[in-house]
PDB file of N, CA and C in Angstrom:
ATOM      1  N   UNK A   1       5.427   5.872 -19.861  1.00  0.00           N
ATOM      2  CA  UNK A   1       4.788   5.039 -18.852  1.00  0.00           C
ATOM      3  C   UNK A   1       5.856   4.174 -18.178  1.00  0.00           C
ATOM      4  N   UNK A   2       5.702   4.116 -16.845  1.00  0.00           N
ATOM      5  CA  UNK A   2       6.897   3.266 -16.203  1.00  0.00           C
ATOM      6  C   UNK A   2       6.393   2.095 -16.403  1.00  0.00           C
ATOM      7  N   UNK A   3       7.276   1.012 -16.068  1.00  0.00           N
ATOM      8  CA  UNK A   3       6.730  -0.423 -15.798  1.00  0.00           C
ATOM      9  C   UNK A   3       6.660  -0.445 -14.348  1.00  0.00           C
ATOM     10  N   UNK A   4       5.676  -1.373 -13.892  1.00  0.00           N
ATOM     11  CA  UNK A   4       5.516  -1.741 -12.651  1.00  0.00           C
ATOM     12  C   UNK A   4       6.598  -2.953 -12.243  1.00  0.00           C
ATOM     13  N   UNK A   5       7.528  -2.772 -11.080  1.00  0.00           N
ATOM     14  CA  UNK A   5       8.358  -3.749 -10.935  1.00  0.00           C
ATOM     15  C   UNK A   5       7.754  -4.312  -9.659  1.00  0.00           C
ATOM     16  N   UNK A   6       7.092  -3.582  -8.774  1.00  0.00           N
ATOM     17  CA  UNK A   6       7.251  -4.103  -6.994  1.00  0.00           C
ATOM     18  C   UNK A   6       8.156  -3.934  -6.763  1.00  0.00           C
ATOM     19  N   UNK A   7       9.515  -3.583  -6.959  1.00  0.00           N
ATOM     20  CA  UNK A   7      10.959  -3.294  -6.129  1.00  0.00           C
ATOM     21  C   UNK A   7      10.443  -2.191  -5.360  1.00  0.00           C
ATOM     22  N   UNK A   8      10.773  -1.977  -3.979  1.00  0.00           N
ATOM     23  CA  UNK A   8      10.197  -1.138  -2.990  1.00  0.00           C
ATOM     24  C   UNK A   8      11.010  -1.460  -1.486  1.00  0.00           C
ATOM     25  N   UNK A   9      11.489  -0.336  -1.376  1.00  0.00           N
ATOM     26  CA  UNK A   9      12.343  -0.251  -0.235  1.00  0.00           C
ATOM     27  C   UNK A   9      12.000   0.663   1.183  1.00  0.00           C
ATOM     28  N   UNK A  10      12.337   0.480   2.192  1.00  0.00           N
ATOM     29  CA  UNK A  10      11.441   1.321   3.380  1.00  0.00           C
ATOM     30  C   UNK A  10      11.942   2.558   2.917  1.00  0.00           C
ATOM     31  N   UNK A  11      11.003   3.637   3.143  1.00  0.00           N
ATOM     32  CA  UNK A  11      11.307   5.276   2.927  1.00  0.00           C
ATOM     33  C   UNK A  11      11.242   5.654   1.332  1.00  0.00           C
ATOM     34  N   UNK A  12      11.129   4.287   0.505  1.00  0.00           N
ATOM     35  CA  UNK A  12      11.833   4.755  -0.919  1.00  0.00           C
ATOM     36  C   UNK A  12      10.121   5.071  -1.355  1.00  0.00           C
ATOM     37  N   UNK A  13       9.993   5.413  -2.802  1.00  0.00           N
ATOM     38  CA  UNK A  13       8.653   6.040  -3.396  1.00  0.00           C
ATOM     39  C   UNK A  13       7.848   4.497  -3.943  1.00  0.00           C
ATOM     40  N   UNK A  14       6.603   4.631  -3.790  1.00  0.00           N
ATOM     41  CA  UNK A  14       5.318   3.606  -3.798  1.00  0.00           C
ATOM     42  C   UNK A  14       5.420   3.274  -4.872  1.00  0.00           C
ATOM     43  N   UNK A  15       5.561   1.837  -5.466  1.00  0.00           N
ATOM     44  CA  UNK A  15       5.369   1.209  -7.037  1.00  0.00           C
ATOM     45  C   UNK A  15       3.819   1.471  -7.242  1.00  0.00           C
ATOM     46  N   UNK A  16       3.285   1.644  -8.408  1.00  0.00           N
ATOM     47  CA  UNK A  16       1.821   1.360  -8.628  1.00  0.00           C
ATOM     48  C   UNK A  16       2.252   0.450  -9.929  1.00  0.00           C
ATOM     49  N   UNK A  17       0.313  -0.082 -10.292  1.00  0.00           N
ATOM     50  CA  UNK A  17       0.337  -0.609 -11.307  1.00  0.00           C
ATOM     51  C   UNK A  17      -1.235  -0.560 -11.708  1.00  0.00           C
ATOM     52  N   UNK A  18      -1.086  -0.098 -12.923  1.00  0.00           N
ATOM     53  CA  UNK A  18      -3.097   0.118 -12.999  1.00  0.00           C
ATOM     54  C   UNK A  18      -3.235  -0.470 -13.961  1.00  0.00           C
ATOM     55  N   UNK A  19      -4.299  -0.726 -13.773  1.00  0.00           N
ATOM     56  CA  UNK A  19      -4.904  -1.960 -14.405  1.00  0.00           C
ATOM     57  C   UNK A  19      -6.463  -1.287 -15.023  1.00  0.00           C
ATOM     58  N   UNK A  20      -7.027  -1.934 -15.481  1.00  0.00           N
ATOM     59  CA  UNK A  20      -8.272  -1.298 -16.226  1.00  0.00           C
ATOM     60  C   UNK A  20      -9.285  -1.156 -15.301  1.00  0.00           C
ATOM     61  N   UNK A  21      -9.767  -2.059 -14.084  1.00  0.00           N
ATOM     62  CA  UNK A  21     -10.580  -1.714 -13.191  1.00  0.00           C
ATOM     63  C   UNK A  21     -10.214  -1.181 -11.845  1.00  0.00           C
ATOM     64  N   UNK A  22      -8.782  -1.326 -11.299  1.00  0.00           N
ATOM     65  CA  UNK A  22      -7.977  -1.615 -10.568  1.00  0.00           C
ATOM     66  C   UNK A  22      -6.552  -0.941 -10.290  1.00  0.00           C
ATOM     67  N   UNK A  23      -6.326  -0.486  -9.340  1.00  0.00           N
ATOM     68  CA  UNK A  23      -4.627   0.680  -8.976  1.00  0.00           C
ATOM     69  C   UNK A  23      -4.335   0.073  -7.845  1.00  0.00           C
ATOM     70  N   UNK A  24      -3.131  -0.794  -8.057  1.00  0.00           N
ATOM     71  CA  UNK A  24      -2.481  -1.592  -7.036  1.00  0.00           C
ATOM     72  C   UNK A  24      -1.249  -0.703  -6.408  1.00  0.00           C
ATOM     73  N   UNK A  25      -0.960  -0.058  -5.291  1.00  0.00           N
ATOM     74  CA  UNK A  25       0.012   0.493  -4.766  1.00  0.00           C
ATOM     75  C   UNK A  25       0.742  -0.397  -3.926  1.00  0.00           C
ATOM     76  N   UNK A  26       2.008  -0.464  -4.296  1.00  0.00           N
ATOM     77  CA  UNK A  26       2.743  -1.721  -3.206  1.00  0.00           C
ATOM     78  C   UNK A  26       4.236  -0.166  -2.459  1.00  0.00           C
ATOM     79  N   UNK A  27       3.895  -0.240  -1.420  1.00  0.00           N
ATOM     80  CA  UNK A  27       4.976   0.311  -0.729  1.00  0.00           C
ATOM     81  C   UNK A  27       5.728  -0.566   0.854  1.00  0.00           C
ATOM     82  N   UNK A  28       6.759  -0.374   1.089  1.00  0.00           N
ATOM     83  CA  UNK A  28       7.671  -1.002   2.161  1.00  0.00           C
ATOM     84  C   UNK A  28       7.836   0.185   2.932  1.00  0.00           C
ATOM     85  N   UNK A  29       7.631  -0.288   4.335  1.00  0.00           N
ATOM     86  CA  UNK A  29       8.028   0.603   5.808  1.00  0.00           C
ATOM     87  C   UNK A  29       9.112  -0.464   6.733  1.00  0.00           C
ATOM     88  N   UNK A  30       9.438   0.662   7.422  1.00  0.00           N
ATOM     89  CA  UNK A  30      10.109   0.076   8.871  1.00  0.00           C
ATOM     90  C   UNK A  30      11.592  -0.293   8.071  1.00  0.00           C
ATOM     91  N   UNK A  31      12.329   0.531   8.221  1.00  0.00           N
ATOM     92  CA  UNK A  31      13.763  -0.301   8.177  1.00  0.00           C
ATOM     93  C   UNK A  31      14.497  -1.569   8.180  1.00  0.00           C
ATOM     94  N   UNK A  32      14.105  -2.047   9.557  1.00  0.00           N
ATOM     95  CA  UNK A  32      14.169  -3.228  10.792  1.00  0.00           C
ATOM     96  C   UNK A  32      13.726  -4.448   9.671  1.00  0.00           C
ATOM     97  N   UNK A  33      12.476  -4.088   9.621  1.00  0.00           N
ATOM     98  CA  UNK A  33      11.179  -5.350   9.357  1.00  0.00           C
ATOM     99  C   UNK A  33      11.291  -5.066   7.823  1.00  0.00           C
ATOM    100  N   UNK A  34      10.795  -4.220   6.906  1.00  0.00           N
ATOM    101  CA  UNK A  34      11.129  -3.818   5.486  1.00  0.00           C
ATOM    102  C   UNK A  34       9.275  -4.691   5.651  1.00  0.00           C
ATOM    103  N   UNK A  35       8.601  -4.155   5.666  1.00  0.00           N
ATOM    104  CA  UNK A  35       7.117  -4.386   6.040  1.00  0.00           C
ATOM    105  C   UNK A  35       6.540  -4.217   4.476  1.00  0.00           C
ATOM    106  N   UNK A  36       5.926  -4.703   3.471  1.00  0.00           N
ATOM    107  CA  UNK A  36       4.940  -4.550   2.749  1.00  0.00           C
ATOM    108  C   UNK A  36       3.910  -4.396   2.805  1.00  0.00           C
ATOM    109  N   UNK A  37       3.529  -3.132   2.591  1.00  0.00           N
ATOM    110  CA  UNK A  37       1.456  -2.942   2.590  1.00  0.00           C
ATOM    111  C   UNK A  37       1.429  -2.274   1.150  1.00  0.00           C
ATOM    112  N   UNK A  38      -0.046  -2.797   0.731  1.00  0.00           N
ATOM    113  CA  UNK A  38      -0.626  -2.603  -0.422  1.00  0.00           C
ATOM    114  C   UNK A  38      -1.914  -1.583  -0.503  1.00  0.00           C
ATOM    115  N   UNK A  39      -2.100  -1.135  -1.450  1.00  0.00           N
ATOM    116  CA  UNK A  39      -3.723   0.119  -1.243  1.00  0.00           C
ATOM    117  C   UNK A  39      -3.906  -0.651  -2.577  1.00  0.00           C
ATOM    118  N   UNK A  40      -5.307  -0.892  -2.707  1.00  0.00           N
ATOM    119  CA  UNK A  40      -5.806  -1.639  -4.067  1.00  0.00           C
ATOM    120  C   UNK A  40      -7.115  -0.719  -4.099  1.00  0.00           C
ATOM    121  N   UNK A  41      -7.669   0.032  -5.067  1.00  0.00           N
ATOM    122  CA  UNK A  41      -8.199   1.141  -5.505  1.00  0.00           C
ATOM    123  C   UNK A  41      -8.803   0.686  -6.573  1.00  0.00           C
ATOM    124  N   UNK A  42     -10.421   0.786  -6.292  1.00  0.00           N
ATOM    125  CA  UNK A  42     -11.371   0.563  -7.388  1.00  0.00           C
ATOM    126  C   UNK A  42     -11.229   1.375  -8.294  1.00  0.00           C
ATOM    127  N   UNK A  43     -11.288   1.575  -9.878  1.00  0.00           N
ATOM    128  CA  UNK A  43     -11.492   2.814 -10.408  1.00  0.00           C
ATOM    129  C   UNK A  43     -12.861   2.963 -10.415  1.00  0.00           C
ATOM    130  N   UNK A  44     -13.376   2.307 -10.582  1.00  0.00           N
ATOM    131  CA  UNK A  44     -15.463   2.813 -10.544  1.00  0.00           C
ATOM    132  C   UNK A  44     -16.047   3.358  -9.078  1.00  0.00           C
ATOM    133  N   UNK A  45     -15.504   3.232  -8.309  1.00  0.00           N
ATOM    134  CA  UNK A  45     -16.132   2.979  -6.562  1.00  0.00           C
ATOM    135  C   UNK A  45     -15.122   4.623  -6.490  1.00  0.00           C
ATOM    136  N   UNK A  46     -13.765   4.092  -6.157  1.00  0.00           N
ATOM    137  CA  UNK A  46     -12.949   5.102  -5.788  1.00  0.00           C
ATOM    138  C   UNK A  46     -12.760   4.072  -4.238  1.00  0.00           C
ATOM    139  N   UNK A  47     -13.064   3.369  -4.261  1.00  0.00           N
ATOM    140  CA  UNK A  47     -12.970   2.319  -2.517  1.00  0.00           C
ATOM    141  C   UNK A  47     -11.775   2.001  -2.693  1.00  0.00           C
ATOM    142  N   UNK A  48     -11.400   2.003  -1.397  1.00  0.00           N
ATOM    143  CA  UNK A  48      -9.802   1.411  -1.020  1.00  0.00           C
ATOM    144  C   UNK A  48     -10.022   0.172  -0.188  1.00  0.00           C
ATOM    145  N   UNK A  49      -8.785  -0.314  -0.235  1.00  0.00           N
ATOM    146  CA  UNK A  49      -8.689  -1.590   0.695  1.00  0.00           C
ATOM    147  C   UNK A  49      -7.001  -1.374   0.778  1.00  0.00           C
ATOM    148  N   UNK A  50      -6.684  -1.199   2.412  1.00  0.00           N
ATOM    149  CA  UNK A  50      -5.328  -0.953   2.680  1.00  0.00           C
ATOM    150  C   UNK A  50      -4.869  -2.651   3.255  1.00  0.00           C
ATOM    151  N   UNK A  51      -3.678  -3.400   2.982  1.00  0.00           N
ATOM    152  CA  UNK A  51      -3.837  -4.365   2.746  1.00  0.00           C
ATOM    153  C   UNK A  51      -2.154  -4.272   3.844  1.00  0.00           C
ATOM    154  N   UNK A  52      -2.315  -4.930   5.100  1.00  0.00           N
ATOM    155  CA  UNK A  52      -1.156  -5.042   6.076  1.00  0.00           C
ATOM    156  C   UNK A  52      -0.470  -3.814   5.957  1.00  0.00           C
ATOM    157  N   UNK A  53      -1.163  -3.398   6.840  1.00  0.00           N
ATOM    158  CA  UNK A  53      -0.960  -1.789   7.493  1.00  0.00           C
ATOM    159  C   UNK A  53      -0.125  -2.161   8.430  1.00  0.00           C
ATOM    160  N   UNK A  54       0.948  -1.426   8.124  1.00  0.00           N
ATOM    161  CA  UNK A  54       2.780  -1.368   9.152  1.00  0.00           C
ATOM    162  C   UNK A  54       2.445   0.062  10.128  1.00  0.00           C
ATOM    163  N   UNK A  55       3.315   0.179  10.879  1.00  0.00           N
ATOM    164  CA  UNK A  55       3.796   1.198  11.793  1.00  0.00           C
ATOM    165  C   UNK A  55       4.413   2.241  11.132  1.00  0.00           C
ATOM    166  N   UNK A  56       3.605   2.817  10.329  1.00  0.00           N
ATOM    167  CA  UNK A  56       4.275   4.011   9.544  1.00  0.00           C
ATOM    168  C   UNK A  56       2.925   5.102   8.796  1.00  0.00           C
ATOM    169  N   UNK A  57       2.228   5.518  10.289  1.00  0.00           N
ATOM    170  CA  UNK A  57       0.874   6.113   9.635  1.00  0.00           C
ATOM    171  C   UNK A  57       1.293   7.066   8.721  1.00  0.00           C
ATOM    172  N   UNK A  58       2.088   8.092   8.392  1.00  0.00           N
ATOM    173  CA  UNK A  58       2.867   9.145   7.668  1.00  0.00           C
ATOM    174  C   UNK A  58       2.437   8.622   6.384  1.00  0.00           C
ATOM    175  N   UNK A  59       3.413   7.765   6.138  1.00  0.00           N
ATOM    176  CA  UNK A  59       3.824   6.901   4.594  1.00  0.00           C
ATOM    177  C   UNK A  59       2.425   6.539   4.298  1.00  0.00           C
ATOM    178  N   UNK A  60       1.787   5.622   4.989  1.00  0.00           N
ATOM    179  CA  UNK A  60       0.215   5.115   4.635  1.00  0.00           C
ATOM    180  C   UNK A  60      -0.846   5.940   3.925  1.00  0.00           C
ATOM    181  N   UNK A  61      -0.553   7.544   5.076  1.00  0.00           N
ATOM    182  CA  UNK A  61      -1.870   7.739   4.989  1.00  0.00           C
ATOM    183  C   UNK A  61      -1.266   8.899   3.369  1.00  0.00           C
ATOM    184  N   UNK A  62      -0.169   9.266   3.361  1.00  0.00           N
ATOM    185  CA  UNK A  62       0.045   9.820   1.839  1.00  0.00           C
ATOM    186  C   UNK A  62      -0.536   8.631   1.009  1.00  0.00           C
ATOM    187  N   UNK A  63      -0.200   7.836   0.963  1.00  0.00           N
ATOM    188  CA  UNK A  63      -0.727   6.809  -1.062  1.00  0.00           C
ATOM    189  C   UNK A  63      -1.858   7.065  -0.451  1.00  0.00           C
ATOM    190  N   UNK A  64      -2.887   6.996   0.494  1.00  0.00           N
ATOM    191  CA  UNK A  64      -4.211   6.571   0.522  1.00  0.00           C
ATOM    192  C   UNK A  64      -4.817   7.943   0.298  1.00  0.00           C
ATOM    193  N   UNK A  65      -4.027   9.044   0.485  1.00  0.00           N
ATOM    194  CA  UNK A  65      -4.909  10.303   0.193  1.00  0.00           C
ATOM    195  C   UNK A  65      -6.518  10.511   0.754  1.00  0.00           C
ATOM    196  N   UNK A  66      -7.148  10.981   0.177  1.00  0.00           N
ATOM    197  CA  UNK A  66      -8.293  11.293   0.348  1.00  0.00           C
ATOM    198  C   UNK A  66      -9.142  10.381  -0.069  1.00  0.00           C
ATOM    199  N   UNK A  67      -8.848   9.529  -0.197  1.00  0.00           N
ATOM    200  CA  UNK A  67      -9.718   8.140  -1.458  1.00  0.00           C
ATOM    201  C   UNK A  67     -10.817   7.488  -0.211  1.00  0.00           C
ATOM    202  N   UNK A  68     -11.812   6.612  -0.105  1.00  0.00           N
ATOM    203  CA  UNK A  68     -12.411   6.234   0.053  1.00  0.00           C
ATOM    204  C   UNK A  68     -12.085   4.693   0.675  1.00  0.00           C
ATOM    205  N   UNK A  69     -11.189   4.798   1.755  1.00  0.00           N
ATOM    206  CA  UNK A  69     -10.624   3.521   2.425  1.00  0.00           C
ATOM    207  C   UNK A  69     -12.048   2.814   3.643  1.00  0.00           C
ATOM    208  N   UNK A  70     -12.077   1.664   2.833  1.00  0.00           N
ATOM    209  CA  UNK A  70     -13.557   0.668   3.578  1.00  0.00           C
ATOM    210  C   UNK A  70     -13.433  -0.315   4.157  1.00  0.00           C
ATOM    211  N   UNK A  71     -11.601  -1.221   4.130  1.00  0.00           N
ATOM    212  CA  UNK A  71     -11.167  -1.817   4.749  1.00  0.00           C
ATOM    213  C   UNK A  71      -9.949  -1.636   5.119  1.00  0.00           C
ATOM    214  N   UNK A  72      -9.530  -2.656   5.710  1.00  0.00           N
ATOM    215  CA  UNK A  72      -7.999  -2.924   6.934  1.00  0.00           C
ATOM    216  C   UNK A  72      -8.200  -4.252   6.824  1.00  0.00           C
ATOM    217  N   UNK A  73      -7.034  -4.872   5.843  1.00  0.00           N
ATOM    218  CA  UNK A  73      -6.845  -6.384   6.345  1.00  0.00           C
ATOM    219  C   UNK A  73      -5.599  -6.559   6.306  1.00  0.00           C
ATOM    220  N   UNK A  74      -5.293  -7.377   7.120  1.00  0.00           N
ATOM    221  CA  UNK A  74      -3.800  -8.059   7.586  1.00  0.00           C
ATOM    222  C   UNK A  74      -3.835  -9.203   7.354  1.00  0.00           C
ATOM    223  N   UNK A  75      -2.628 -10.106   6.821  1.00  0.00           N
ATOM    224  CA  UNK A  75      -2.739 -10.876   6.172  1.00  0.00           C
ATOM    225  C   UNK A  75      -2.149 -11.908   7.393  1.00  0.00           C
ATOM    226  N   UNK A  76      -0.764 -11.527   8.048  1.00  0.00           N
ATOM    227  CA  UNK A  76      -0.009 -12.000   9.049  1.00  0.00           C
ATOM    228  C   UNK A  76       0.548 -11.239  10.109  1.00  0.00           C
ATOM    229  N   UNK A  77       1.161 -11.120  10.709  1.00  0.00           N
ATOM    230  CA  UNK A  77       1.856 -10.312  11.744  1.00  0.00           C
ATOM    231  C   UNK A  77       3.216 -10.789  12.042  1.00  0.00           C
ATOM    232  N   UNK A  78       3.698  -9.440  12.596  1.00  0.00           N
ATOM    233  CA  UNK A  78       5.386  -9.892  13.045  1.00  0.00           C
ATOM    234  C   UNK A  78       5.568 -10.100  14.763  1.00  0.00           C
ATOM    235  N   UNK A  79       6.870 -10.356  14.885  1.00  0.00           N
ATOM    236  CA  UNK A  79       7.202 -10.780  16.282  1.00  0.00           C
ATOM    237  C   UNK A  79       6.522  -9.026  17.217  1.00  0.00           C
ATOM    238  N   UNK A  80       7.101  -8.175  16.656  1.00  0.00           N
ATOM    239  CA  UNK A  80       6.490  -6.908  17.768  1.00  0.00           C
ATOM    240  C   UNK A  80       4.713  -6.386  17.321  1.00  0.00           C
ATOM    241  N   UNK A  81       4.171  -7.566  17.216  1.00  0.00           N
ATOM    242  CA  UNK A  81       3.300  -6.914  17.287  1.00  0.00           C
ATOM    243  C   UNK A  81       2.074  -7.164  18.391  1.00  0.00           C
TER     244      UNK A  81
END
């Protein structure tokens, strides 16, 4: 079993961390900006919540797979947006 660190770099592979009710995915986009978005994944539901969605639909929509995404929240925004 890995440990979950959050170290996460643009282009590099998605940290997770699961938890007993709960699968936290933390991945980084954009070079430039080094952007953090999160997918937090019910295990009972299978519901997603994609959490500051960057400019990198590719990367996004792989962790989110086929799962059951019910929200989009942004927490803040950058200068280009």
């Amino acid at each position: 079993m890995t440990t979950y660190t959050g170290n996460v770099a643009p282009g590099g592979t998605p940290d997770t961390r699961e938890l007993s009710h709960l699968i936290i995915t933390k991945l980084a986009v954009d070079e430039k900006m080094s952007n953090n978005c999160y997918v937090l994944r019910c295990r009972a539901t299978d519901e997603q919540v994609l959490i500051d969605a960057a400019d990198d639909a590719p990367a996004l929509l792989s962790v989110l797979g086929t799962g059951r995404t019910t929200k989009v929240l942004t927490t803040h925004q950058h200068w280009d947006s």
